[in-house]
N, C-alpha and C. Protein backbone atom coordinates (compact mmCIF):
# COMPACT_ATOMS: atom_id res chain seq x y z
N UNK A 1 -15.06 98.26 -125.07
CA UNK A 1 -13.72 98.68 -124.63
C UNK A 1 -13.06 97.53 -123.87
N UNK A 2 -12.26 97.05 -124.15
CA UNK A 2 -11.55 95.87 -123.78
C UNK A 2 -9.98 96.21 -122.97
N UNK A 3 -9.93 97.72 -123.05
CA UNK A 3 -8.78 98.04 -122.44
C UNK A 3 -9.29 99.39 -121.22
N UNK A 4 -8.99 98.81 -119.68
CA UNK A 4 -9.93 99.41 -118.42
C UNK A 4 -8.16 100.04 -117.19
N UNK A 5 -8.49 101.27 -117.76
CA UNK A 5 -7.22 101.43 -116.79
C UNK A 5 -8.17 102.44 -115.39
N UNK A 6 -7.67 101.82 -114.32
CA UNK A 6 -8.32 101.68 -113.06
C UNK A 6 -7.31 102.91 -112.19
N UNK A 7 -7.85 104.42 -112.37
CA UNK A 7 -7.53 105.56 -112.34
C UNK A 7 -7.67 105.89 -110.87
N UNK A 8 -8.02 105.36 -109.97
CA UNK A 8 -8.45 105.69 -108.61
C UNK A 8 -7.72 105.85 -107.99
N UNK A 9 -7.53 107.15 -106.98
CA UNK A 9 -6.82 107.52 -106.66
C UNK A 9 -5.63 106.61 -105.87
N UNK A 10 -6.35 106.02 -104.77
CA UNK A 10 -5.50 105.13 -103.95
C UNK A 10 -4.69 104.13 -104.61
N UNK A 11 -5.15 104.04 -106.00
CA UNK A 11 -4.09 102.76 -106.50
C UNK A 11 -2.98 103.56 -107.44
N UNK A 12 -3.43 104.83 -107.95
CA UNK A 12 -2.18 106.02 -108.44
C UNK A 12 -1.15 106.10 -107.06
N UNK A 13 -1.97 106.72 -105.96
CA UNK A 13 -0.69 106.51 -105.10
C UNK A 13 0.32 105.65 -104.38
N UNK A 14 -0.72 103.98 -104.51
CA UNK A 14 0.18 103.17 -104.57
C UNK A 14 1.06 102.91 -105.59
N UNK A 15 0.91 103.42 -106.77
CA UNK A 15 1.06 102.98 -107.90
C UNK A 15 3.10 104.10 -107.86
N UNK A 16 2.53 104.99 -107.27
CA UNK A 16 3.71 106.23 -107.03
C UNK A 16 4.67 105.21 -106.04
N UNK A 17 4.07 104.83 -104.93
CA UNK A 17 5.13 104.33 -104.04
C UNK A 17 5.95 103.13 -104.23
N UNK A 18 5.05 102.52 -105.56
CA UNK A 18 6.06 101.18 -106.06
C UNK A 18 6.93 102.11 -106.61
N UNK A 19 6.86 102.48 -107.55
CA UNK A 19 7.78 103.04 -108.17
C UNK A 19 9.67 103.50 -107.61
N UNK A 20 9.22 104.17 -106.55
CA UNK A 20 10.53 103.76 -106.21
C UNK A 20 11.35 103.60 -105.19
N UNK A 21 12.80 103.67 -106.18
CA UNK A 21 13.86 102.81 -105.94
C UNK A 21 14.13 102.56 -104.74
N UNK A 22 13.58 103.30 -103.43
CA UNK A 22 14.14 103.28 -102.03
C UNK A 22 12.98 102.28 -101.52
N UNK A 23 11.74 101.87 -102.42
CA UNK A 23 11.07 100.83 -101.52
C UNK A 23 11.27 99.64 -101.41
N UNK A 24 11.57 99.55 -100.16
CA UNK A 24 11.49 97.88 -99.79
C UNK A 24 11.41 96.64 -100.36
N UNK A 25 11.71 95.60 -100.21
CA UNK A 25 11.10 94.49 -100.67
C UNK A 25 9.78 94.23 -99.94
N UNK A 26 9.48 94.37 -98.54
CA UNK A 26 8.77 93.60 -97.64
C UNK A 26 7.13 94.89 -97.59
N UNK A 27 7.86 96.36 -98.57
CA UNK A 27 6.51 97.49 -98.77
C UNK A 27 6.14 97.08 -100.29
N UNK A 28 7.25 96.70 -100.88
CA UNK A 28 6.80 96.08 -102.50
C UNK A 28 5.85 95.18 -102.52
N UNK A 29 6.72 94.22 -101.76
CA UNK A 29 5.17 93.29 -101.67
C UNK A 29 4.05 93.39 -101.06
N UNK A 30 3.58 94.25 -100.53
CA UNK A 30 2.47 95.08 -99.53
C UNK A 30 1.83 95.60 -100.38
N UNK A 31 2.38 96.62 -101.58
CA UNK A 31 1.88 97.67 -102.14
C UNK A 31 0.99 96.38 -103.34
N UNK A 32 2.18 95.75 -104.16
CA UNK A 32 1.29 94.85 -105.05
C UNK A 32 0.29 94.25 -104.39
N UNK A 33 0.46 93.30 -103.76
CA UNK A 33 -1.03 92.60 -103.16
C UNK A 33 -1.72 93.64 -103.21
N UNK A 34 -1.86 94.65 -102.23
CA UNK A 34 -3.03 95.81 -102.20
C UNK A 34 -3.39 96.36 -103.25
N UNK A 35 -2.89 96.62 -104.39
CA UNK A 35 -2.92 97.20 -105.82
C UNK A 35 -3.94 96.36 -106.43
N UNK A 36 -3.15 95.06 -106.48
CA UNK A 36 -4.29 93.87 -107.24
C UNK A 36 -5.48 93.88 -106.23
N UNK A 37 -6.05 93.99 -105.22
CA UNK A 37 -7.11 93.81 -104.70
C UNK A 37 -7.97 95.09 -105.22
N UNK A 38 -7.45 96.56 -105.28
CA UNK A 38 -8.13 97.72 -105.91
C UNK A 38 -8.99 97.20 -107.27
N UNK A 39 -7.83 96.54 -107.95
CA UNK A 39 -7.79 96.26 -109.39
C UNK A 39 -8.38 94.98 -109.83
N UNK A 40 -8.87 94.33 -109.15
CA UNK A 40 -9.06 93.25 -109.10
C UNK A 40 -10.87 93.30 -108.47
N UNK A 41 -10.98 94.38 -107.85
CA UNK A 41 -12.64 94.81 -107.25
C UNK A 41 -13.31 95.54 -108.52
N UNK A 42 -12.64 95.89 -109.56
CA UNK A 42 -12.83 96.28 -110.80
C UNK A 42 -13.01 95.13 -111.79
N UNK A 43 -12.44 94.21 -111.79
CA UNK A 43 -12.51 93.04 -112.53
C UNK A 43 -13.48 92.18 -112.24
N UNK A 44 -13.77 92.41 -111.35
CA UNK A 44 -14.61 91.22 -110.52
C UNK A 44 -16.28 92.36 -111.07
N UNK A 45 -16.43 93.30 -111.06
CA UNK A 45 -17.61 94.31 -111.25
C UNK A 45 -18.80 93.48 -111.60
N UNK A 46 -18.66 92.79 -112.91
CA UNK A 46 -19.64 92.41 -113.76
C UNK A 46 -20.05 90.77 -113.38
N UNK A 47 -19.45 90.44 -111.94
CA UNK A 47 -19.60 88.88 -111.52
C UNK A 47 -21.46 88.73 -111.37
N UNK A 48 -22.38 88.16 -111.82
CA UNK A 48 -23.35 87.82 -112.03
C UNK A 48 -23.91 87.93 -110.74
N UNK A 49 -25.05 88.28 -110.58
CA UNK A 49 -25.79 87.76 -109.10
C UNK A 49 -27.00 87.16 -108.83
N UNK A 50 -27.26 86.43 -108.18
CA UNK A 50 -28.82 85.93 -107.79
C UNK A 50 -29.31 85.99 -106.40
N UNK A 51 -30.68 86.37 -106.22
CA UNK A 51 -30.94 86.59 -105.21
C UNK A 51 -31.96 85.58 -104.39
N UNK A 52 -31.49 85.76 -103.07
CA UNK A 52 -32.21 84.64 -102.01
C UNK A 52 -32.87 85.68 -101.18
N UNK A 53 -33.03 84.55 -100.14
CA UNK A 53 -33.88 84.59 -98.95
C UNK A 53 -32.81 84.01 -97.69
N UNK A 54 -32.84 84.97 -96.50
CA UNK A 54 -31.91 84.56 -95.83
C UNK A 54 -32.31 85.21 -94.17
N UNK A 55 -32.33 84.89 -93.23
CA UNK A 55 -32.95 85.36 -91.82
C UNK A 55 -31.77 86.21 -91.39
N UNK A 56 -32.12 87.53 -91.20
CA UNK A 56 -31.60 88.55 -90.35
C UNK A 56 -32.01 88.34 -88.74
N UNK A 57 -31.05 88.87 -88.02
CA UNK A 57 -31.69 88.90 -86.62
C UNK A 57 -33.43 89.54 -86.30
N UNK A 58 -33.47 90.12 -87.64
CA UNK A 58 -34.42 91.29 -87.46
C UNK A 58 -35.79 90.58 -88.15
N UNK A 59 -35.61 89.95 -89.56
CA UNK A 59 -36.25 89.61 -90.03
C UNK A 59 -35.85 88.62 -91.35
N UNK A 60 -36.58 87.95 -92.28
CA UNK A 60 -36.51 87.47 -93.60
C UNK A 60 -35.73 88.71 -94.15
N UNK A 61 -34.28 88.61 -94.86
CA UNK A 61 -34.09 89.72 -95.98
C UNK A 61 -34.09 88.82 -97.55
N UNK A 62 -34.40 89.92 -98.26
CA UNK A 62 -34.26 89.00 -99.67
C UNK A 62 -32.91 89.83 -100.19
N UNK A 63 -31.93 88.93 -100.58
CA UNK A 63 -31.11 89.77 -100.68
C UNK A 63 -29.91 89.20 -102.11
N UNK A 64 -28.61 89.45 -102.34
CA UNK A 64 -27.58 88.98 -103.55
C UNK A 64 -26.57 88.13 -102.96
N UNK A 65 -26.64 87.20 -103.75
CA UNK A 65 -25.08 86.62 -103.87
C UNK A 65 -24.63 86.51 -105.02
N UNK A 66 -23.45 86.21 -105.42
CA UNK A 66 -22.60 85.85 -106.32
C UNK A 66 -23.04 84.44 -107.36
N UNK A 67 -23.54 84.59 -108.25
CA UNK A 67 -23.52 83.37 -108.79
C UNK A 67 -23.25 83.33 -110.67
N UNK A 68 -23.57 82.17 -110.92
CA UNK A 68 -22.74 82.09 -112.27
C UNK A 68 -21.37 81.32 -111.67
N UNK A 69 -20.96 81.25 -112.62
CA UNK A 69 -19.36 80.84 -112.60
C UNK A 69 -18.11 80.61 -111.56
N UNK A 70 -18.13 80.00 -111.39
CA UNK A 70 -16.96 80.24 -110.09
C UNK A 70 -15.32 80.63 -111.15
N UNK A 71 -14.66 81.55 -109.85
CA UNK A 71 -13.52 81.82 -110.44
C UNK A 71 -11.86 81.62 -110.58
N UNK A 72 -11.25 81.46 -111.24
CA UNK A 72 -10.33 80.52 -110.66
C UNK A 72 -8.58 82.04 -111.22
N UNK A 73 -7.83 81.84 -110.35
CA UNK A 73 -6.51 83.22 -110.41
C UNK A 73 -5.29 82.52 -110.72
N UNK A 74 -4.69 82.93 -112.13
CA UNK A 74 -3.12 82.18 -112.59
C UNK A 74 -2.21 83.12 -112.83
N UNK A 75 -1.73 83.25 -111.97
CA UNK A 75 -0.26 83.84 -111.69
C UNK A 75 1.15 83.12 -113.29
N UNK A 76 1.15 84.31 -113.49
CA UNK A 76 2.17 84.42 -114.93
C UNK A 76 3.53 83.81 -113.60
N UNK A 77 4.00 83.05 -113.10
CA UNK A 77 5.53 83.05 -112.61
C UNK A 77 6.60 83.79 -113.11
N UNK A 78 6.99 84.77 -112.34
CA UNK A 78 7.24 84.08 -110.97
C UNK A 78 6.38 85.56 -110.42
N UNK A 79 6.53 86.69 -111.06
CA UNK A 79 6.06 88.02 -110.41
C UNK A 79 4.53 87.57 -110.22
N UNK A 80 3.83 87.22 -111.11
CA UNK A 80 2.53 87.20 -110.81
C UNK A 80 1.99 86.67 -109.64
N UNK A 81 2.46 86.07 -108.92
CA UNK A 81 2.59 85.36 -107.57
C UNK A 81 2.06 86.43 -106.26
N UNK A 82 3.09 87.40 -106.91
CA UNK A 82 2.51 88.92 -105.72
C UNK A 82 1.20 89.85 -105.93
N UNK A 83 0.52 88.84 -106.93
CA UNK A 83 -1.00 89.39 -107.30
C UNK A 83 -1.60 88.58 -106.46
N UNK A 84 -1.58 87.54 -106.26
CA UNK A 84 -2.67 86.29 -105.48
C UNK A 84 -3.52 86.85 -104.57
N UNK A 85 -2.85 86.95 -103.57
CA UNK A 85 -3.52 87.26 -102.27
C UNK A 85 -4.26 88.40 -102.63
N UNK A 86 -4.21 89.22 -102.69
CA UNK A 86 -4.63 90.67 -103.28
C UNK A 86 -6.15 90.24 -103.80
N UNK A 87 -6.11 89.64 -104.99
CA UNK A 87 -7.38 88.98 -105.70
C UNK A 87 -8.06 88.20 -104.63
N UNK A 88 -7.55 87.08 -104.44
CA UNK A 88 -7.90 85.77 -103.37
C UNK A 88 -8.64 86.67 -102.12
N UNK A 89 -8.39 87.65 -101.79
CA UNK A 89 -8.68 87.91 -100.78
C UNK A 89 -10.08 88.36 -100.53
N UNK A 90 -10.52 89.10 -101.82
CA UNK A 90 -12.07 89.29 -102.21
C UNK A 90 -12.69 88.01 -102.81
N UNK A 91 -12.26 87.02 -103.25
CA UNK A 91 -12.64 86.13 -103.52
C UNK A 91 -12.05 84.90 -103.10
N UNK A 92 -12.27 84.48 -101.60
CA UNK A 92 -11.44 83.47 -101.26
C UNK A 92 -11.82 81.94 -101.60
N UNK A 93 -13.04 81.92 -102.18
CA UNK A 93 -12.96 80.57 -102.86
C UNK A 93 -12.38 80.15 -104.43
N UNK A 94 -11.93 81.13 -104.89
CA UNK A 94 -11.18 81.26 -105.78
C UNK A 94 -9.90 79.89 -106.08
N UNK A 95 -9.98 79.40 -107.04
CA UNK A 95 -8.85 78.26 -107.10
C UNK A 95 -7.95 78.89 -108.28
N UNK A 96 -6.67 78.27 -107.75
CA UNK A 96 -5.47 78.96 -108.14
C UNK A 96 -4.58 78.24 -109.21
N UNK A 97 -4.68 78.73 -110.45
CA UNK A 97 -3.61 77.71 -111.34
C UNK A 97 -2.16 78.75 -111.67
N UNK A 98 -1.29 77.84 -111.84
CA UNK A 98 -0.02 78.73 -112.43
C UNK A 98 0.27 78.26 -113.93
N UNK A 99 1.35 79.16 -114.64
CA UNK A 99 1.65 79.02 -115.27
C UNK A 99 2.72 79.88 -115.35
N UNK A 100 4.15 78.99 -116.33
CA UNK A 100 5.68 79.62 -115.82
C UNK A 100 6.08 79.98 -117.30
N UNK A 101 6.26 81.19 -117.28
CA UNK A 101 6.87 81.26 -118.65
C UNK A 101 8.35 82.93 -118.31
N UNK A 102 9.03 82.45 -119.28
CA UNK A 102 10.49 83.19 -119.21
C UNK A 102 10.47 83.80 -120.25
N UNK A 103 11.28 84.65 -120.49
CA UNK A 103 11.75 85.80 -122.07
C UNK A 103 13.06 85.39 -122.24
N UNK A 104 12.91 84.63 -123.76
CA UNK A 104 13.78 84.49 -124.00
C UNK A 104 14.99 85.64 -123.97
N UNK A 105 16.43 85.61 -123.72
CA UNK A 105 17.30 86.62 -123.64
C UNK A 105 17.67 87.32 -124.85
N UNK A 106 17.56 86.38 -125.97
CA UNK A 106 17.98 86.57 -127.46
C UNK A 106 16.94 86.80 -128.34
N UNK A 107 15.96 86.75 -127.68
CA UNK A 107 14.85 87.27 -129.19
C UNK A 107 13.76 87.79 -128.39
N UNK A 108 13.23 87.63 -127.08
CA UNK A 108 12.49 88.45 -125.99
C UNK A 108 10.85 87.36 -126.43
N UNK A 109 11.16 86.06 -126.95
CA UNK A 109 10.12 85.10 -127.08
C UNK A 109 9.57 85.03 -125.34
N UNK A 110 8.45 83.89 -125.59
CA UNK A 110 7.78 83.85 -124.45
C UNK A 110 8.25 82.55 -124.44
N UNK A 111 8.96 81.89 -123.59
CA UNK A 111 9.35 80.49 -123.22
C UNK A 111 8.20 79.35 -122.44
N UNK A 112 7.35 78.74 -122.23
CA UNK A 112 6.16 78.31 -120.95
C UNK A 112 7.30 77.35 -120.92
N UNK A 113 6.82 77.11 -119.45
CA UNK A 113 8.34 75.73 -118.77
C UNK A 113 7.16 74.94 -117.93
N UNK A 114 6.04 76.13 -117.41
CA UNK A 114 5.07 75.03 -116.42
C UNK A 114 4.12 75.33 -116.85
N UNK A 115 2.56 74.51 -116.48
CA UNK A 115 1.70 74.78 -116.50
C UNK A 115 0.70 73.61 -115.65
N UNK A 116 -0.04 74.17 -114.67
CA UNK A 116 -0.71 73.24 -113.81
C UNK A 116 -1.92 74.45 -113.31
N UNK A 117 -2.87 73.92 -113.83
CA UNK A 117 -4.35 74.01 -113.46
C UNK A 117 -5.11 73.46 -112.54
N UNK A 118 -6.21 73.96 -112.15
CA UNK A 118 -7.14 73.14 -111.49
C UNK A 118 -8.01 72.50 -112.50
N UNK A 119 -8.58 71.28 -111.90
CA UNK A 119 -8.97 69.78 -113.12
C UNK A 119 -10.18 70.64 -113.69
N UNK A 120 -11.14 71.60 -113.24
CA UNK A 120 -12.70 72.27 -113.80
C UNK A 120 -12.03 73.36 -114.23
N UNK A 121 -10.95 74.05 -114.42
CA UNK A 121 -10.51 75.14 -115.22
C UNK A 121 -11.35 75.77 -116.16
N UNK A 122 -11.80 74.55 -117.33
CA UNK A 122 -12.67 75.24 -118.18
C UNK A 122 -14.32 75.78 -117.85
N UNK A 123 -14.43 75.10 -116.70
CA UNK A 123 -15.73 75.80 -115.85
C UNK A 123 -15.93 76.68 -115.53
N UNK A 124 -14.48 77.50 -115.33
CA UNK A 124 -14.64 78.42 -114.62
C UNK A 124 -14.33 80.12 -115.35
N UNK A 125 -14.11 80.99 -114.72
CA UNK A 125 -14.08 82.69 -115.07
C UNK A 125 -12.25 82.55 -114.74
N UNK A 126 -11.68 82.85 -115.46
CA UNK A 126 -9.64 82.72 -115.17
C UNK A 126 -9.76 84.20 -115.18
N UNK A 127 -8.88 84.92 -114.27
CA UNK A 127 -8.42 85.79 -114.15
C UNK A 127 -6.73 85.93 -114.12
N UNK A 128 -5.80 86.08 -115.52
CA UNK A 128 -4.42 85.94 -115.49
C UNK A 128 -4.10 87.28 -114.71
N UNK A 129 -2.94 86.60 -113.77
CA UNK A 129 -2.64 88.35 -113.19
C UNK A 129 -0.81 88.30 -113.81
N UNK A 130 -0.29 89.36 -113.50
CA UNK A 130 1.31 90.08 -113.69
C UNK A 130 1.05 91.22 -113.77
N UNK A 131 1.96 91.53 -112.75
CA UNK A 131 2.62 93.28 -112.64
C UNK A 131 2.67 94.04 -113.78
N UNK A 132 3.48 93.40 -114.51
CA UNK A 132 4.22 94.17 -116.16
C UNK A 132 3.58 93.58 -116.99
N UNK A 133 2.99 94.29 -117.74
CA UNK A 133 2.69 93.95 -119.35
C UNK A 133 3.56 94.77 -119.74
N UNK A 134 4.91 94.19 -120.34
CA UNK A 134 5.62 94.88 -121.17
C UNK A 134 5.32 94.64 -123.28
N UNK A 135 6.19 93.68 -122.79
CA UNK A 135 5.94 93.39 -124.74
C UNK A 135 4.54 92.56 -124.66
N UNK A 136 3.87 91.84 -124.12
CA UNK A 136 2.79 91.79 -124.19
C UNK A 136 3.04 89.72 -124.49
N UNK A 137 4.24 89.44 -124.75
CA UNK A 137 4.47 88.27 -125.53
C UNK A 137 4.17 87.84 -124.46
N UNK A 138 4.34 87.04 -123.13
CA UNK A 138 3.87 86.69 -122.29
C UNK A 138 2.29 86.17 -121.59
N UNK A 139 1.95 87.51 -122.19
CA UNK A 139 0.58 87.57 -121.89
C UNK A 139 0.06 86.55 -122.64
N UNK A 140 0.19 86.93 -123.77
CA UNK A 140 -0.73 86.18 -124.92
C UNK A 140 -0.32 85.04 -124.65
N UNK A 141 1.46 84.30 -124.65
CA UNK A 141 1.20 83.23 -124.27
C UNK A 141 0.64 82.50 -123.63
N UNK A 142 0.42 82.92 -122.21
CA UNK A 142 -0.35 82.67 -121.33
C UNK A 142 -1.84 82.45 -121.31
N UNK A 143 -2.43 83.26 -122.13
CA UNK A 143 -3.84 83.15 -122.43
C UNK A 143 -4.11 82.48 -123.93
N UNK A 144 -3.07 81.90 -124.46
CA UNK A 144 -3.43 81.47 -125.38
C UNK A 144 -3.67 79.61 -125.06
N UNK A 145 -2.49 79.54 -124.07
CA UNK A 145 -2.36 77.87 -123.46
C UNK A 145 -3.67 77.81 -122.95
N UNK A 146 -4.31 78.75 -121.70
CA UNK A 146 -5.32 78.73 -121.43
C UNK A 146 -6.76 78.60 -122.11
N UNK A 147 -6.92 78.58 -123.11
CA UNK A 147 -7.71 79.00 -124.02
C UNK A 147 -8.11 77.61 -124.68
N UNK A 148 -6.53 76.67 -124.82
CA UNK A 148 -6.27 75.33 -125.21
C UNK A 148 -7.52 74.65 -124.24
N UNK A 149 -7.09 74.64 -123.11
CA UNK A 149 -7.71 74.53 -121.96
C UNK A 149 -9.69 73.96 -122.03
N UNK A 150 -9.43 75.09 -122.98
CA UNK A 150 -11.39 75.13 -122.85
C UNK A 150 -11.97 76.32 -122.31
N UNK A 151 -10.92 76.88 -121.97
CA UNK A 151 -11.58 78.29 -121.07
C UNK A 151 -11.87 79.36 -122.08
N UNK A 152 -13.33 79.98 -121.72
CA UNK A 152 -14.10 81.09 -122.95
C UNK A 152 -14.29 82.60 -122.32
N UNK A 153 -13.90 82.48 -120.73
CA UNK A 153 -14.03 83.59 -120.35
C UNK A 153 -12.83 83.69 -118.98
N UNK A 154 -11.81 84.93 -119.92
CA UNK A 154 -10.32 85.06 -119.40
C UNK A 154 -10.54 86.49 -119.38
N UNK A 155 -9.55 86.90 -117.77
CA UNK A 155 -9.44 88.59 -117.83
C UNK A 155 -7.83 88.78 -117.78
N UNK A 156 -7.30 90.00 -118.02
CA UNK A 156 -6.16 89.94 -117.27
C UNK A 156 -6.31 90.88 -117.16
N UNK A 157 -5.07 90.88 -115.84
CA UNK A 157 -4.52 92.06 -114.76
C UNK A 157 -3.58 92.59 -114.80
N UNK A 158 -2.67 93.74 -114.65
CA UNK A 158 -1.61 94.35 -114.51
C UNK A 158 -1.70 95.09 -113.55
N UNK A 159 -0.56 95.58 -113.24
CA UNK A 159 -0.26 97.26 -112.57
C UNK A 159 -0.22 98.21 -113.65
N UNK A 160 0.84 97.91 -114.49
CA UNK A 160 1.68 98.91 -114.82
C UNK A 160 1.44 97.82 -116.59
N UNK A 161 1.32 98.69 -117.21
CA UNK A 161 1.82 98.55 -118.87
C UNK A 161 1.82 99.28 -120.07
N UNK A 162 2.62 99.07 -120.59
CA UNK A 162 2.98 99.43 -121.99
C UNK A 162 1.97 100.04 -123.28
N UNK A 163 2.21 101.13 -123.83
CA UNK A 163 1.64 100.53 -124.80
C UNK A 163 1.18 99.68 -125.69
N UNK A 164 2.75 99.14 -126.07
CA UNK A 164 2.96 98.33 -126.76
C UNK A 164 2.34 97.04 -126.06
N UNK A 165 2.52 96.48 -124.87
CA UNK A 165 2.07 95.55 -124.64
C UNK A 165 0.48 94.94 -124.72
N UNK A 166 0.21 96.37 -124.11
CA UNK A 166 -1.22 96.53 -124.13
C UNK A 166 -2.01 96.08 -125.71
N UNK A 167 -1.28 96.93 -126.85
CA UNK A 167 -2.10 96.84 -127.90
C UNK A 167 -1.79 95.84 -128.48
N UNK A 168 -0.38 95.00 -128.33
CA UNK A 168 -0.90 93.60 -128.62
C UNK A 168 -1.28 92.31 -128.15
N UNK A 169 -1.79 92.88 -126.83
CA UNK A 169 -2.85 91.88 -126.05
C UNK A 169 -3.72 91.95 -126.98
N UNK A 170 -4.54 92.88 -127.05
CA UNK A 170 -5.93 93.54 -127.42
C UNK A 170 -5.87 92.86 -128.81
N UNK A 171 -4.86 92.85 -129.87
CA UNK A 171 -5.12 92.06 -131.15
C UNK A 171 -4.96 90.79 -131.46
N UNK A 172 -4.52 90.05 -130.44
CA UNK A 172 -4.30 89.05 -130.44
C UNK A 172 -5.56 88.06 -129.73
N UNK A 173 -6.05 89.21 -128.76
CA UNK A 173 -7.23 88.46 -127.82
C UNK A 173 -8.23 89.24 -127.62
N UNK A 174 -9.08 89.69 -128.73
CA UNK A 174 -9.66 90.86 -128.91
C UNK A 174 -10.73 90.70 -127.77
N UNK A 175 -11.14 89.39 -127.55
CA UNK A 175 -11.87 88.89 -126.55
C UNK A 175 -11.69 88.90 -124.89
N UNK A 176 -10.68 89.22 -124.85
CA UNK A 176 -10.20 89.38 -123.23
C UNK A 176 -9.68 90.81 -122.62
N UNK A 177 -10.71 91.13 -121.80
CA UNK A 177 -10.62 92.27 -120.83
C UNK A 177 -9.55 92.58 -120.21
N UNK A 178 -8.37 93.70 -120.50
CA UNK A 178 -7.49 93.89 -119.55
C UNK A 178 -7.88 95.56 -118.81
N UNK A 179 -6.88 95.02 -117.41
CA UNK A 179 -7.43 96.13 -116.81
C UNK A 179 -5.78 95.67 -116.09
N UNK A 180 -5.42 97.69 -115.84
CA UNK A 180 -4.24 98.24 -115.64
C UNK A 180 -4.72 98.98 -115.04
N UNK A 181 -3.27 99.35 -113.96
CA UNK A 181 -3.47 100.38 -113.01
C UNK A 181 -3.20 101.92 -114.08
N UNK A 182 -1.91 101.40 -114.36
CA UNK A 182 -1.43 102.95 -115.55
C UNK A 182 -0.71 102.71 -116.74
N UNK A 183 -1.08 103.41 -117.59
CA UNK A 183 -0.10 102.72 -119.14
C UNK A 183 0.80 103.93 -119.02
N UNK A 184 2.21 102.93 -118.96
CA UNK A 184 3.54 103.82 -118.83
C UNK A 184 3.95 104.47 -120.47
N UNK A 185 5.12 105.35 -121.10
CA UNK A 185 5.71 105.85 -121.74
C UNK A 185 5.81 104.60 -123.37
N UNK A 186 6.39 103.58 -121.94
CA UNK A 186 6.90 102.84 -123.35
C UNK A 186 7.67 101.55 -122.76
N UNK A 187 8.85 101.07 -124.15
CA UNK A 187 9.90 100.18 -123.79
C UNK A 187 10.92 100.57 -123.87
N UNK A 188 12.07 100.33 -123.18
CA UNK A 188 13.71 100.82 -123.55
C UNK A 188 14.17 99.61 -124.35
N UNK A 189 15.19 99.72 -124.98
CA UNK A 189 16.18 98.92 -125.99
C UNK A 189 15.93 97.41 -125.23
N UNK A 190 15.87 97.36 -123.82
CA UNK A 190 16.20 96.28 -123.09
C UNK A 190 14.76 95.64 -123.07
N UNK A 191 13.50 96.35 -123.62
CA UNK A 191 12.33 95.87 -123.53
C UNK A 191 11.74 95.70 -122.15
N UNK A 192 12.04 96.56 -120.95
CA UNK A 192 11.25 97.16 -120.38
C UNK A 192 11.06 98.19 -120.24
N UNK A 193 9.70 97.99 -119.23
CA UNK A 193 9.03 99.46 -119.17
C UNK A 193 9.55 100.90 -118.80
N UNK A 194 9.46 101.91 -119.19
CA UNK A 194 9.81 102.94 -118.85
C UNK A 194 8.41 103.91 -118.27
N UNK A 195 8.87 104.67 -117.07
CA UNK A 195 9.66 104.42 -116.16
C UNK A 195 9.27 103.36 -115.25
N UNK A 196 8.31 102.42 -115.38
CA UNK A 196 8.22 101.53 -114.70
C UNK A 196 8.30 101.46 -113.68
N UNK A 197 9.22 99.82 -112.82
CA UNK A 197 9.58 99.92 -111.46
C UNK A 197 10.71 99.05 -111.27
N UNK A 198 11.37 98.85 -112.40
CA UNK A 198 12.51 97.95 -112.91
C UNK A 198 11.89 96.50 -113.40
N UNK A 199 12.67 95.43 -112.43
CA UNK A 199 12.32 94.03 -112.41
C UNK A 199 11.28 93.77 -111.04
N UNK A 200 10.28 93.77 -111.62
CA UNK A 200 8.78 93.38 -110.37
C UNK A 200 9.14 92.36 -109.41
N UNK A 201 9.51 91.18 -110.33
CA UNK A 201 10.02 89.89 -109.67
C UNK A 201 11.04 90.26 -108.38
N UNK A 202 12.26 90.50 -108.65
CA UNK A 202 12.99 90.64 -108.07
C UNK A 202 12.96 91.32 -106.83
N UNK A 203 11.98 92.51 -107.07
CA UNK A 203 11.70 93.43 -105.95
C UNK A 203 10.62 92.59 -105.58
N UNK A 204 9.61 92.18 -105.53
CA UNK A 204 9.00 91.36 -104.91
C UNK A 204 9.92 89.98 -104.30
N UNK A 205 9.96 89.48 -104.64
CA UNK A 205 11.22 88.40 -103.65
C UNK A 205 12.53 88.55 -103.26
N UNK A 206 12.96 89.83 -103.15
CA UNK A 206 13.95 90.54 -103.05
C UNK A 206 15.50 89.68 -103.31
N UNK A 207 15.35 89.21 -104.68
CA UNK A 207 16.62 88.64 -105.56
C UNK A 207 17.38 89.19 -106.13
N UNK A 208 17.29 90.55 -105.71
CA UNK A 208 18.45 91.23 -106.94
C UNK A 208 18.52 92.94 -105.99
């Protein structure tokens, strides 16, 4: 199953309070960070472990850490940005690449304008985050540059997505794990989500 929607309660009810229209910019961005950290303790599940030896006050414990792969978090620009911390925060050695891509206005293409990695990228476990998976074109772009990269093991993140978006992540990258808070209705004419939470971006940096 390559498609993990992360049903728990506390992130449904955050998931209610993005939604709407009377919230904040300064609770928007509160609610996402906290969302992606729910959602993101789900993603992280299957991180490998090995075990040591380490002195308690009390005694020798033999006990887990984290090992395998180190992981590295790329924010889709500009919304994906309000995933970081959220992730980063369970994993603060985590290194951070971006990548900028726009919809086109006239055909709803995926535009990339940036892209800057960290130099071991392909070393590492990428976790792409964004709010919206709407049409899904984005995504794939995004994980497809990555992929250029050298990188063999990519997750992505959402809040909120689409059917549509969803199922053509999944055929395009049959190989990469997404995990959503909730798959909404659909798309409107304008190619977003319904009912969504409008423009993520915007309400997160409060531009509009």
């Amino acid at each position: 199953m390559s498609l993990h929607i992360i049903d728990h309660p506390l992130v449904q009810h955050k998931i209610s309070l993005l939604r709407d229209k009377n919230t904040g910019t300064k609770e928007f961005r509160e609610l996402v960070s906290e969302i992606a950290m729910f959602i993101g303790y789900e993603a992280t599940r299957d991180l490998p472990l090995k075990e040591i030896e380490l002195e308690t006050p009390i005694a020798v414990a033999k006990t887990k850490v984290i090992s395998g792969k180190k992981l590295a978090v790329v924010p889709i620009l500009r919304a994906g940005l309000g995933m970081v911390d959220g992730v980063t925060s369970l994993v603060p050695a985590a290194k951070i690449g971006h990548i900028g891509i726009f919809r086109d206005p006239g055909t709803n293409d995926a535009v990339m304008y940036y892209c800057k990695m960290p130099e071991d990228i392909q070393e590492r476990e990428v976790i792409v985050v964004d709010p919206m998976l709407a049409t899904g074109n984005s995504a794939i772009s995004a994980i497809t540059e990555i992929k250029k990269l050298g990188v063999n093991n990519i997750k992505y993140m959402c809040i909120i997505a689409s059917p549509e978006g969803a199922d053509a992540v999944q055929k395009a990258h049959p190989d990469v794990e997404v995990y959503a808070g909730v798959i909404d209705e659909g798309l409107n004419e304008d190619k977003f989500i319904v009912p969504g939470v409008g423009d993520a971006g915007d309400r997160i940096f409060g531009t509009k």
